[in-house]
C-alpha atoms as a PDB file:
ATOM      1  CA  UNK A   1      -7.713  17.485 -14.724  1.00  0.00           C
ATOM      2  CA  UNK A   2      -4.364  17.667 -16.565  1.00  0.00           C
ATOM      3  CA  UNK A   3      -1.988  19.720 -15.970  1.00  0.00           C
ATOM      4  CA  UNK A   4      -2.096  21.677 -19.253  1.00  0.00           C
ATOM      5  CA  UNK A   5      -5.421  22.343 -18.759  1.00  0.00           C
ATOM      6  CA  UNK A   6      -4.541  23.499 -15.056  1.00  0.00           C
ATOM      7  CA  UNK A   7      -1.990  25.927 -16.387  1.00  0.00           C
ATOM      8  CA  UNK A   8      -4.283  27.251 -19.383  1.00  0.00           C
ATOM      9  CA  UNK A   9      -6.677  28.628 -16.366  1.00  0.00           C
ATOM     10  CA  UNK A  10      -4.219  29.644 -14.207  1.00  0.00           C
ATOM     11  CA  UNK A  11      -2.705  31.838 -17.121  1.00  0.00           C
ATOM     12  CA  UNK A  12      -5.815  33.737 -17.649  1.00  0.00           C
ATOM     13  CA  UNK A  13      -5.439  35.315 -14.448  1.00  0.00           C
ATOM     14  CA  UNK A  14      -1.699  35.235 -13.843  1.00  0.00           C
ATOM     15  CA  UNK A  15       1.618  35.312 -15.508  1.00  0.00           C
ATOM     16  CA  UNK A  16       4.191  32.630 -15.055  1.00  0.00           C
ATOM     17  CA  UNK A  17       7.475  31.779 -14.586  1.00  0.00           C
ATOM     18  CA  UNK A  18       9.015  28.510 -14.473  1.00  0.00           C
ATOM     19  CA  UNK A  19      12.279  27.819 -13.550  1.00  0.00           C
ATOM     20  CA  UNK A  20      14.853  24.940 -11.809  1.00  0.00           C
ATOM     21  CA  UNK A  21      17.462  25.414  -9.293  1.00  0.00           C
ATOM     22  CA  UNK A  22      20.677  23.622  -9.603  1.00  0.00           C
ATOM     23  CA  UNK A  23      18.819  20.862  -7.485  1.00  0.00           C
ATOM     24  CA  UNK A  24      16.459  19.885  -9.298  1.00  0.00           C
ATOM     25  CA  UNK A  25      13.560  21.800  -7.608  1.00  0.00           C
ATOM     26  CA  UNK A  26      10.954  23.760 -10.011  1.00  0.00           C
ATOM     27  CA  UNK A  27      10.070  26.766  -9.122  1.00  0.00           C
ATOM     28  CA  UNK A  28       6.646  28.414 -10.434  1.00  0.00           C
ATOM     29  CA  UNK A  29       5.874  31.872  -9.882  1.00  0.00           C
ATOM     30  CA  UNK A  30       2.444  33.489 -10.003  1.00  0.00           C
ATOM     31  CA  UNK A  31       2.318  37.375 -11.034  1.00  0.00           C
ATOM     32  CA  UNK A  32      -1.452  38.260 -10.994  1.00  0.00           C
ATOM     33  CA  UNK A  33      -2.455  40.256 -13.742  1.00  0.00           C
ATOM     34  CA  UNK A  34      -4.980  42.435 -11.765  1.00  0.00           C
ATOM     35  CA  UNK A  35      -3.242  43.488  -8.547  1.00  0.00           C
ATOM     36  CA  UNK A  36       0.386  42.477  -8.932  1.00  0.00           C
ATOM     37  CA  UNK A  37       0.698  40.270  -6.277  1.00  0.00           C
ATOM     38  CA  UNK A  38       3.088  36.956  -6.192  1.00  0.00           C
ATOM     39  CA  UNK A  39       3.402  33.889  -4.987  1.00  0.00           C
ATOM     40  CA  UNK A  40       5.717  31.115  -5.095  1.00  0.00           C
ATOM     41  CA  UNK A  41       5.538  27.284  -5.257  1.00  0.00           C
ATOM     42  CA  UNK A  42       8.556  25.034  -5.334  1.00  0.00           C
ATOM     43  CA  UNK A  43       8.631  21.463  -5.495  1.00  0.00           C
ATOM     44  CA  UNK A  44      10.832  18.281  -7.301  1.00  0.00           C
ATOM     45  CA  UNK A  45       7.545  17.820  -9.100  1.00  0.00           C
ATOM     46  CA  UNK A  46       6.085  19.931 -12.337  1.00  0.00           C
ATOM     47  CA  UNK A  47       2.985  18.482 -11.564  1.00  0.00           C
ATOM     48  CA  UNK A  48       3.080  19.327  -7.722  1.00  0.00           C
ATOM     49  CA  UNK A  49       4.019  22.922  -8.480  1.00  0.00           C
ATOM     50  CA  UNK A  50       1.568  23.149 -11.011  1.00  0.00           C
ATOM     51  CA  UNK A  51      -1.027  21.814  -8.873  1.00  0.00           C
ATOM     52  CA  UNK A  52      -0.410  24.242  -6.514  1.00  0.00           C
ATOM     53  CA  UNK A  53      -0.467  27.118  -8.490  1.00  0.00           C
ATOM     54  CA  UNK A  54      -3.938  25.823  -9.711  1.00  0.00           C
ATOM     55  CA  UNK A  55      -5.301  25.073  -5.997  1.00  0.00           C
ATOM     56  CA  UNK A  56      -4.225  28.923  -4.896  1.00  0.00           C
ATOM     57  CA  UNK A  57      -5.795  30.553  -7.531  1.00  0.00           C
ATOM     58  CA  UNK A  58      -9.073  28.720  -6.848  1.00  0.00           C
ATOM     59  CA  UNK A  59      -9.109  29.738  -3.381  1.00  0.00           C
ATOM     60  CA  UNK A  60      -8.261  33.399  -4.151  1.00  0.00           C
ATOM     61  CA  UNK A  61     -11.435  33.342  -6.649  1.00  0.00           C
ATOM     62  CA  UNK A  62     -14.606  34.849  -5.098  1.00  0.00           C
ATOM     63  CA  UNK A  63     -17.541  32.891  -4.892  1.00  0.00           C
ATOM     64  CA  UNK A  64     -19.918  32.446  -7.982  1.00  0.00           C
ATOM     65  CA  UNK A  65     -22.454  34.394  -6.106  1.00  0.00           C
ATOM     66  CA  UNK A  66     -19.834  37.524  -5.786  1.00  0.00           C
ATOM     67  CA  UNK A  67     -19.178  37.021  -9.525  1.00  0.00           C
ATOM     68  CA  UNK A  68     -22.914  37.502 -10.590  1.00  0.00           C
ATOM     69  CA  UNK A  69     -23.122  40.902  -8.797  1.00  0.00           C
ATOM     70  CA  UNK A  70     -20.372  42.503 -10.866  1.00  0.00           C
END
């Protein structure tokens, strides 16, 4: 998957910032949109970060079955 399409799904859930220290590392920041918690994710990579990003919001997603009883 690429990594646009990575950050268009994390973005329907979370807001982002992206930033870079004087280092060179990226730092992306999750805000979720629902209960306002963060999270952080710094590597030298935009991919890695964005990666990530994309791999913690899958695991915070319930499972399908949860979804269908809402």
């Amino acid at each position: 998957m690429r990594n646009t399409t990575k950050l268009k799904h994390i973005l329907q859930l979370y807001s982002v910032t992206l930033d870079m220290s004087e280092d060179g590392q990226m730092h992306l920041m999750v805000f979720d949109k629902r209960d306002n918690s963060s999270e952080e994710f710094i590597n030298k990579s935009y991919s890695a970060v964005v990666d990530k990003a994309y791999r913690y919001m899958m695991k915070r997603l319930p499972p399908k079955s949860e979804k269908l009883n809402e």
